[in-house]
Protein backbone atom coordinates (compact mmCIF):
# COMPACT_ATOMS: atom_id res chain seq x y z
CA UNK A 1 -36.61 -74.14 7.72
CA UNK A 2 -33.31 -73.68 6.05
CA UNK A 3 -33.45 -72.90 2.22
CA UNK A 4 -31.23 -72.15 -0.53
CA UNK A 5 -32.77 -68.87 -1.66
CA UNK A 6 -32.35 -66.76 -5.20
CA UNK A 7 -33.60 -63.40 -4.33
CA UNK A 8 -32.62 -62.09 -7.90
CA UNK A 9 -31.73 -63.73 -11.59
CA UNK A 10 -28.20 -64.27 -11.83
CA UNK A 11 -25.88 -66.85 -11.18
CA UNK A 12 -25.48 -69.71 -8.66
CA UNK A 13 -23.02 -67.82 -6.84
CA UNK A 14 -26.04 -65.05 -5.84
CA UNK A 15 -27.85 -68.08 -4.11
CA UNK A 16 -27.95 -67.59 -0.27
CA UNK A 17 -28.52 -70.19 2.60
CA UNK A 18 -31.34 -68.44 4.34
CA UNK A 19 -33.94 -69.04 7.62
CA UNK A 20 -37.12 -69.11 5.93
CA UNK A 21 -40.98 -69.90 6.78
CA UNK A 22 -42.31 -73.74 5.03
CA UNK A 23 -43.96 -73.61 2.07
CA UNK A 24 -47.63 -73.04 2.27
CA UNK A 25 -49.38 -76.30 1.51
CA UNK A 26 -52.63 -76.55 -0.79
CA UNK A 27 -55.04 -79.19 0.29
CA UNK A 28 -54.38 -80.81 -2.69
CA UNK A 29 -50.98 -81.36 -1.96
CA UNK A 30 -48.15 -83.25 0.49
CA UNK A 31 -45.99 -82.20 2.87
CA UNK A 32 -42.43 -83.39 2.30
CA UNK A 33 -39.02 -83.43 4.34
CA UNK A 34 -36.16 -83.09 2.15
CA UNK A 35 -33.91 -86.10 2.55
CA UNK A 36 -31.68 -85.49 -0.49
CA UNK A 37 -31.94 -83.47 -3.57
CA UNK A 38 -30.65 -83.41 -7.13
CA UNK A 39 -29.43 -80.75 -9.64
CA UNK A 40 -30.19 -80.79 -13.55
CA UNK A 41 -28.43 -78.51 -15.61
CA UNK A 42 -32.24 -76.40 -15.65
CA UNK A 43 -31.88 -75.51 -12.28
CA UNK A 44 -28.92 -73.40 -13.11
CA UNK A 45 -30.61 -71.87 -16.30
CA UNK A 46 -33.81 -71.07 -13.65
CA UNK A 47 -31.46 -68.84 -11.43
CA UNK A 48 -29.96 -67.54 -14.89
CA UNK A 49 -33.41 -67.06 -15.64
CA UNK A 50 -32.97 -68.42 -19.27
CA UNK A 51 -35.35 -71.49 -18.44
CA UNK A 52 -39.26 -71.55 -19.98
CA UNK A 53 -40.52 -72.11 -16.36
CA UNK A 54 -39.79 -68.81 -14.31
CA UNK A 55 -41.07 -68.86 -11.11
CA UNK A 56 -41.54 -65.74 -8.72
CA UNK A 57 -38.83 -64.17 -6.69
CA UNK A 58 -37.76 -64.94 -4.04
CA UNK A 59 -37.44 -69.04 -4.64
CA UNK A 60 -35.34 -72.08 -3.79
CA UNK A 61 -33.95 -73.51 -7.06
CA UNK A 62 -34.33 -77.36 -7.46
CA UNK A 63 -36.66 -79.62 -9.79
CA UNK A 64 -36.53 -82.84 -7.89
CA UNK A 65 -36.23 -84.60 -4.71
CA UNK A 66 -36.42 -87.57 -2.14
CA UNK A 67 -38.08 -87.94 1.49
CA UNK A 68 -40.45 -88.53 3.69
CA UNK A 69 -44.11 -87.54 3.76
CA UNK A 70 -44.97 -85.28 6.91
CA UNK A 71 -48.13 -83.93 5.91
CA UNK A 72 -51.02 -84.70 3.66
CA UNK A 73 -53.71 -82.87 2.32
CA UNK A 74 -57.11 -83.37 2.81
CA UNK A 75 -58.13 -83.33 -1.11
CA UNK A 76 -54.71 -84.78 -2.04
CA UNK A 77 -55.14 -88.13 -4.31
CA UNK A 78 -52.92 -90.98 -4.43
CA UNK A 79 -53.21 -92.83 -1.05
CA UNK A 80 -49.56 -91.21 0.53
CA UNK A 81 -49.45 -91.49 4.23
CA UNK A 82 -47.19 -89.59 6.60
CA UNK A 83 -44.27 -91.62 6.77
CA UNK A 84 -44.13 -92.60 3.12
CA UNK A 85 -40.37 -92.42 1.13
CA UNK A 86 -40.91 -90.88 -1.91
CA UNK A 87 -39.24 -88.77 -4.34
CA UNK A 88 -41.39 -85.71 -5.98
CA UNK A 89 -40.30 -83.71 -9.13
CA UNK A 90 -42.57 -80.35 -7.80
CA UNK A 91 -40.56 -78.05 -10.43
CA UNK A 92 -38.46 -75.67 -7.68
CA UNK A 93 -38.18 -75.29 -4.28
CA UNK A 94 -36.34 -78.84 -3.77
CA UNK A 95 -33.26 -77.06 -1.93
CA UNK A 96 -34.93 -76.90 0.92
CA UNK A 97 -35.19 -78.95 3.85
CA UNK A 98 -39.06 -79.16 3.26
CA UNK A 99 -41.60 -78.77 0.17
CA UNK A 100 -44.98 -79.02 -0.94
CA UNK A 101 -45.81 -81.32 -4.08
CA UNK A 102 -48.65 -82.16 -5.99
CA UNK A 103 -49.49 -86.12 -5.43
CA UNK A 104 -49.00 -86.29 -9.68
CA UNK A 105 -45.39 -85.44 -9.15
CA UNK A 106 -45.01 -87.44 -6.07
CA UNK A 107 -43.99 -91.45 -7.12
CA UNK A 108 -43.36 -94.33 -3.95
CA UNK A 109 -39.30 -95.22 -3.76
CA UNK A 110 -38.73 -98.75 -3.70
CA UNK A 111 -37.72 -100.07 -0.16
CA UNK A 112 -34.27 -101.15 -1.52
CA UNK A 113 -32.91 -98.05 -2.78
CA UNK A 114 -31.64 -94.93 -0.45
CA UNK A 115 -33.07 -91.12 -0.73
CA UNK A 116 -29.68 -89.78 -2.60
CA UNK A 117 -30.21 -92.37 -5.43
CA UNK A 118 -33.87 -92.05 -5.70
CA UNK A 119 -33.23 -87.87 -5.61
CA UNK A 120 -32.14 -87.67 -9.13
CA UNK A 121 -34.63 -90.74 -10.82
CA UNK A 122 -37.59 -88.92 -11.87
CA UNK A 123 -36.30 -86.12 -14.48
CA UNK A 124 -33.34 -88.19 -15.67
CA UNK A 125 -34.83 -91.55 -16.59
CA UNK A 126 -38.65 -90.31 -16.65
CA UNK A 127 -37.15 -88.03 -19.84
CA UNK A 128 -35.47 -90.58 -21.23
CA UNK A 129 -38.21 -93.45 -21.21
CA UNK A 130 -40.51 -90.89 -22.32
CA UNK A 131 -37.97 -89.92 -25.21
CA UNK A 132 -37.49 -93.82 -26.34
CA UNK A 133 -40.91 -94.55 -26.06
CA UNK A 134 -43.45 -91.89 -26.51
CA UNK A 135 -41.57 -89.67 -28.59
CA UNK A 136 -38.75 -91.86 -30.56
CA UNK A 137 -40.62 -94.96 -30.69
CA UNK A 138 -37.09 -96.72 -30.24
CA UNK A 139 -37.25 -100.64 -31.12
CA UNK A 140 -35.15 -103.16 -30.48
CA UNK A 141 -32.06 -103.88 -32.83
CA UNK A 142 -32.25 -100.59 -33.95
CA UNK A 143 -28.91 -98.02 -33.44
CA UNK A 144 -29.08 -95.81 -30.85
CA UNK A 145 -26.37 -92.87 -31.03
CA UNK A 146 -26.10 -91.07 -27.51
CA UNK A 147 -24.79 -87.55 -27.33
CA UNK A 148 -23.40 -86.39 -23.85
CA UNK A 149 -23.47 -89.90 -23.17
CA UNK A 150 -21.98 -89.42 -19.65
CA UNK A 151 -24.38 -86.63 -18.51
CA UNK A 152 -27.02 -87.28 -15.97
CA UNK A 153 -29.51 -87.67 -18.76
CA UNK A 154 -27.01 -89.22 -21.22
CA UNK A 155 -26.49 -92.18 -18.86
CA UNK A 156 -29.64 -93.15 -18.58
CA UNK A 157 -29.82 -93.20 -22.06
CA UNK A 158 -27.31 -95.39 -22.82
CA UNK A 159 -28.93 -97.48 -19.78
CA UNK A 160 -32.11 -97.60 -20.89
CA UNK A 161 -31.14 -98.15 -24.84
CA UNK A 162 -29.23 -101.51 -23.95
CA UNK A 163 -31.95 -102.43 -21.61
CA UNK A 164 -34.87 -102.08 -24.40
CA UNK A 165 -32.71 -104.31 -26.92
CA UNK A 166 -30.46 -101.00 -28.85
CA UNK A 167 -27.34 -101.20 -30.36
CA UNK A 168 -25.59 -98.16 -28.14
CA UNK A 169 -23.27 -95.47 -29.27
CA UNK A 170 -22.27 -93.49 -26.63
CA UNK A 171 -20.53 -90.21 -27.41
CA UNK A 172 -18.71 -88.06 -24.66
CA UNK A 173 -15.54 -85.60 -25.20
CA UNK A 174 -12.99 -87.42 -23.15
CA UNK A 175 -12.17 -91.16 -22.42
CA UNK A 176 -12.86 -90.73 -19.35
CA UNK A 177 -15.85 -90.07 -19.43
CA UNK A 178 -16.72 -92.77 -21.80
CA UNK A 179 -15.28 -95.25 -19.02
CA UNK A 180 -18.47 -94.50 -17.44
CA UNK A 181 -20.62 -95.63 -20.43
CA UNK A 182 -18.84 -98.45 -20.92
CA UNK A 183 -19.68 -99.20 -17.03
CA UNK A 184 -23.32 -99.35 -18.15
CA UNK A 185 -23.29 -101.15 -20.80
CA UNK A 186 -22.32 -98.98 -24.32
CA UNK A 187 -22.01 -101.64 -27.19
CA UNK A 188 -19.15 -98.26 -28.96
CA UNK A 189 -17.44 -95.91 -27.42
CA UNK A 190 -17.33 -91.94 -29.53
CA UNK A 191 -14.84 -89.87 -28.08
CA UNK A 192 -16.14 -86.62 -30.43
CA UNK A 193 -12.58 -84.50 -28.96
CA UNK A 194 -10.72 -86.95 -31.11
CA UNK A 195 -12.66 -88.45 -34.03
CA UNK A 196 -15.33 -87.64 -35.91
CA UNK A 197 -19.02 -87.90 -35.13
CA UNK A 198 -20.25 -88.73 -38.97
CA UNK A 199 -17.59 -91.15 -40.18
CA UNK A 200 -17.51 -92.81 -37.13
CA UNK A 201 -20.88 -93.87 -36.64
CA UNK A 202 -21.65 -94.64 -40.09
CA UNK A 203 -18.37 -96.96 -39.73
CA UNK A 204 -20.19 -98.74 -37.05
CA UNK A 205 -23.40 -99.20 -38.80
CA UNK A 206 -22.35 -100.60 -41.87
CA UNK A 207 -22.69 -97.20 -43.57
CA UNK A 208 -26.65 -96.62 -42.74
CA UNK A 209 -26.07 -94.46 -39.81
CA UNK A 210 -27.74 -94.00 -36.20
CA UNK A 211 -31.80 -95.04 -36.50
CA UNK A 212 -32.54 -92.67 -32.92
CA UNK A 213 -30.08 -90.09 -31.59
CA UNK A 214 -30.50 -89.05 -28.16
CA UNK A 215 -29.29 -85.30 -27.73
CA UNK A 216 -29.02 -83.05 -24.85
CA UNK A 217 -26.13 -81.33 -26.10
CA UNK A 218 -27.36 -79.15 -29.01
CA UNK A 219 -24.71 -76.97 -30.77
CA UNK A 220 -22.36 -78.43 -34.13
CA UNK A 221 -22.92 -82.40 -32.66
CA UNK A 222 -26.56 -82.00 -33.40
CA UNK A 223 -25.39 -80.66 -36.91
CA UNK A 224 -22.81 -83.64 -37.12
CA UNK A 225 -25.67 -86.15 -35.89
CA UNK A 226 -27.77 -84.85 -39.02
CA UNK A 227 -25.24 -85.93 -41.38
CA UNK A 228 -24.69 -89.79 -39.95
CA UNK A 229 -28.68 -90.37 -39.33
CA UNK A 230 -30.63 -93.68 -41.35
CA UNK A 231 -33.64 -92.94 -43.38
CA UNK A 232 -36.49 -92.78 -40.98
CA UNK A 233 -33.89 -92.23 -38.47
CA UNK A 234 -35.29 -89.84 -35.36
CA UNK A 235 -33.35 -86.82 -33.72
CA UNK A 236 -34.94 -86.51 -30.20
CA UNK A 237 -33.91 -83.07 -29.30
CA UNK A 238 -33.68 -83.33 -25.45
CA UNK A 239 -31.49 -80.04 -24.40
CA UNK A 240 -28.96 -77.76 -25.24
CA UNK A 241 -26.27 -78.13 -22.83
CA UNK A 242 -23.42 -76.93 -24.70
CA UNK A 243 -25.02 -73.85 -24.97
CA UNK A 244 -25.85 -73.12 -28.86
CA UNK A 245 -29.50 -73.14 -30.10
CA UNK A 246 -28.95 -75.01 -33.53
CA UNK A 247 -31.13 -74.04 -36.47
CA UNK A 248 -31.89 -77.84 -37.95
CA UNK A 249 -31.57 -77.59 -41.79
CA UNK A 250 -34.40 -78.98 -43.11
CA UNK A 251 -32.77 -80.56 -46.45
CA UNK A 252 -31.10 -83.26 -43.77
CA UNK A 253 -34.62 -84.35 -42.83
CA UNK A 254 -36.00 -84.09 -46.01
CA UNK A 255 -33.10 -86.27 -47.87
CA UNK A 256 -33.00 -88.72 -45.29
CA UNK A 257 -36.36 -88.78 -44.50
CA UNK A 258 -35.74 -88.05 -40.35
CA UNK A 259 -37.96 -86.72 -37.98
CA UNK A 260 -36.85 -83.77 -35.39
CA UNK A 261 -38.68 -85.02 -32.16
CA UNK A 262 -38.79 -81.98 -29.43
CA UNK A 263 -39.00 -83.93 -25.84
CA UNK A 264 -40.17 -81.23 -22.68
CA UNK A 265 -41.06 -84.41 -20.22
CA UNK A 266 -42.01 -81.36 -17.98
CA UNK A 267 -44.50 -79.83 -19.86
CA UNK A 268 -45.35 -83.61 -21.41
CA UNK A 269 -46.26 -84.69 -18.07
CA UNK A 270 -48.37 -81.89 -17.22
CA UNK A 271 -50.52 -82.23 -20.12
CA UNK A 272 -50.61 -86.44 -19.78
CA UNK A 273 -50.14 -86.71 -15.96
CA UNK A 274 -51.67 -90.57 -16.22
CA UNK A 275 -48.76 -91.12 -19.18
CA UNK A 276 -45.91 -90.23 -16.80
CA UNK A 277 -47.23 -92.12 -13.89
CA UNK A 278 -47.90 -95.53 -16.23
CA UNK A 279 -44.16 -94.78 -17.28
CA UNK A 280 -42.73 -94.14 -13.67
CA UNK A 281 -44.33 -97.48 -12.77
CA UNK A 282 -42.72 -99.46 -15.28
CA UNK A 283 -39.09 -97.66 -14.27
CA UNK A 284 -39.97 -98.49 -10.96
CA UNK A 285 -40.45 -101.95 -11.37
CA UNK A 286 -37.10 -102.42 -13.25
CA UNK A 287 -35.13 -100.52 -10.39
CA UNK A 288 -37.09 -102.73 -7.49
CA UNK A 289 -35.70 -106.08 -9.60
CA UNK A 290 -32.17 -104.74 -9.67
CA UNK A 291 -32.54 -103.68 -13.31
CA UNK A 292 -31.55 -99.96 -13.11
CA UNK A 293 -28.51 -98.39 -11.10
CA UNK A 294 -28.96 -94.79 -10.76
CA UNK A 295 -25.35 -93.12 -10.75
CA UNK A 296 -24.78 -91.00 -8.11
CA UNK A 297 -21.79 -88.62 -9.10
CA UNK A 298 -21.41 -86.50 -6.16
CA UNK A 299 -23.11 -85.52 -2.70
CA UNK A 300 -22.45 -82.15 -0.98
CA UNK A 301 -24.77 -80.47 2.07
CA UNK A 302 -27.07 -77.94 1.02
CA UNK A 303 -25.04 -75.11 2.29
CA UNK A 304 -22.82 -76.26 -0.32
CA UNK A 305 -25.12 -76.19 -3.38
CA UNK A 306 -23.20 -73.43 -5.13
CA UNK A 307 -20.39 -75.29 -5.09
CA UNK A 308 -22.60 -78.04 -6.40
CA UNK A 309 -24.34 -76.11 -9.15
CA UNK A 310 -20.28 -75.12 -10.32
CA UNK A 311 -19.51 -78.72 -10.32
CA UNK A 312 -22.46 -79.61 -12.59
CA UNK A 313 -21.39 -77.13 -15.15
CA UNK A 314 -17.59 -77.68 -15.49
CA UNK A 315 -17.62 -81.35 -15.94
């Protein structure tokens, strides 16, 4: 099969389209042609090899995926069939035209939806339905402030925050890109390249400040964020795509009595498979009655995932 193949840490460019032999399958596991794929910004940081999970060399990069079951197991749970669309988040390997997956990480698409939208479903609004519900405990009415609001995560944020009855703030560094959020449904629009994050969100909630923020962006907005939170308020620390760890002072959440929320869906999932999968099913549902609309930004071939990988990390 063909594979996109890092033989060493180092950057996308390193990655090589290579002739390789199919992943060896467990018995526990399916057998699944690649229809479509989709790239998080911790694929990149796994060939950079500055991601927790760090799996042996040689690999093909890629968390998640949509296709067709060829092959199942004979100890593999779950009732999949060859001939099943699915999409599977199996951790790597995903730029490949086949992989292997555990039936936990493997989830039915519904028969209205096509492989490229259903590639990029499970990390991007499994993370953020587990970050509103099992980790923010996000009710309805309350203000939701969204950082990176037009990221893949950040989108479904905003999405999934008007959907479950929030009051949205969606903050992204251009207009542009907050055209986007306003697309799906952003009740304010925080351009944070032209005004500022604390005085404008406490301006649009009557002085309390944001009840949840949603950040994958890390860096001086998750400082900023600190200062415009609501007692009780809860920062769900998501990522850190702008590159800086931030140290959190822990005055801010003492004076404004806040909680710092850490979400890892990965490791979250692993730990509560049965958690995930009740979650998945309720996603599912809403996208099968028209409720969700995945956003599908681009589509390349996968000889062209380095140019992919480039595009994800200078937009």
């Amino acid at each position: 099969m063909k594979a996109m193949i890092c033989d060493a840490i180092g950057e996308p460019e390193d990655l090589r389209l290579k002739q390789v032999e199919a992943p060896a399958m467990r018995d526990d596991q399916l057998r699944i042609r690649v229809h479509a794929a989709a790239l998080n910004f911790p694929d990149i940081l796994t060939v950079q090899g500055k991601y927790q999970h760090k799996p042996p060399l040689p690999f093909a990069p890629g968390m998640e995926c949509a296709g067709e079951v060829i092959a199942v197991g004979p100890k593999a749970r779950g009732g999949f069939r060859p001939g099943d669309r699915v999409m599977a988040n199996p951790g790597v390997g995903c730029l490949a035209e086949e992989v292997c997956a555990h039936p936990d990480k493997v989830y039915a698409i519904p028969d209205n939806v096509t492989f490229e939208a259903a590639a990029g479903f499970i990390v991007t609004y499994g993370t953020v339905y587990h970050a509103f519900v099992d980790r923010g405990a996000l009710r309805p009415g309350e203000s939701l402030l969204v950082l990176g609001a037009a990221g893949g995560v950040g989108i479904c944020a905003v999405e999934l925050g008007k959907l479950m009855g929030a009051q949205v703030i969606a903050a992204a560094s251009s207009d542009a890109k907050l055209k986007l959020c306003a697309d799906y449904g952003a009740d304010h629009l925080l351009n944070y390249n032209a005004e500022p994050i604390k005085e404008t969100v406490l301006g649009l909630t009557d002085e309390q400040g944001a009840d949840v923020v949603f950040d994958p962006v890390g860096g001086d907005a998750t400082f900023q964020s600190l200062r415009c939170m609501n007692r009780g308020g809860r920062l769900l620390i998501v990522g850190f795509a702008s590159g800086p760890i931030p140290e959190i002072p822990a005055n801010r959440l003492l004076l404004r009595q806040c909680q710092a929320v850490g979400v890892a869906f990965g490791s979250y999932g692993a730990q509560y498979p049965d958690r995930i999968r009740a979650n998945m099913a309720v996603l599912t549902d809403w996208w099968k009655h028209g409720m969700l609309k995945p956003h599908v930004s681009m589509t390349f071939p996968l000889e062209e995932a380095v140019a992919a990988m480039n595009a994800l990390t200078t937009r």
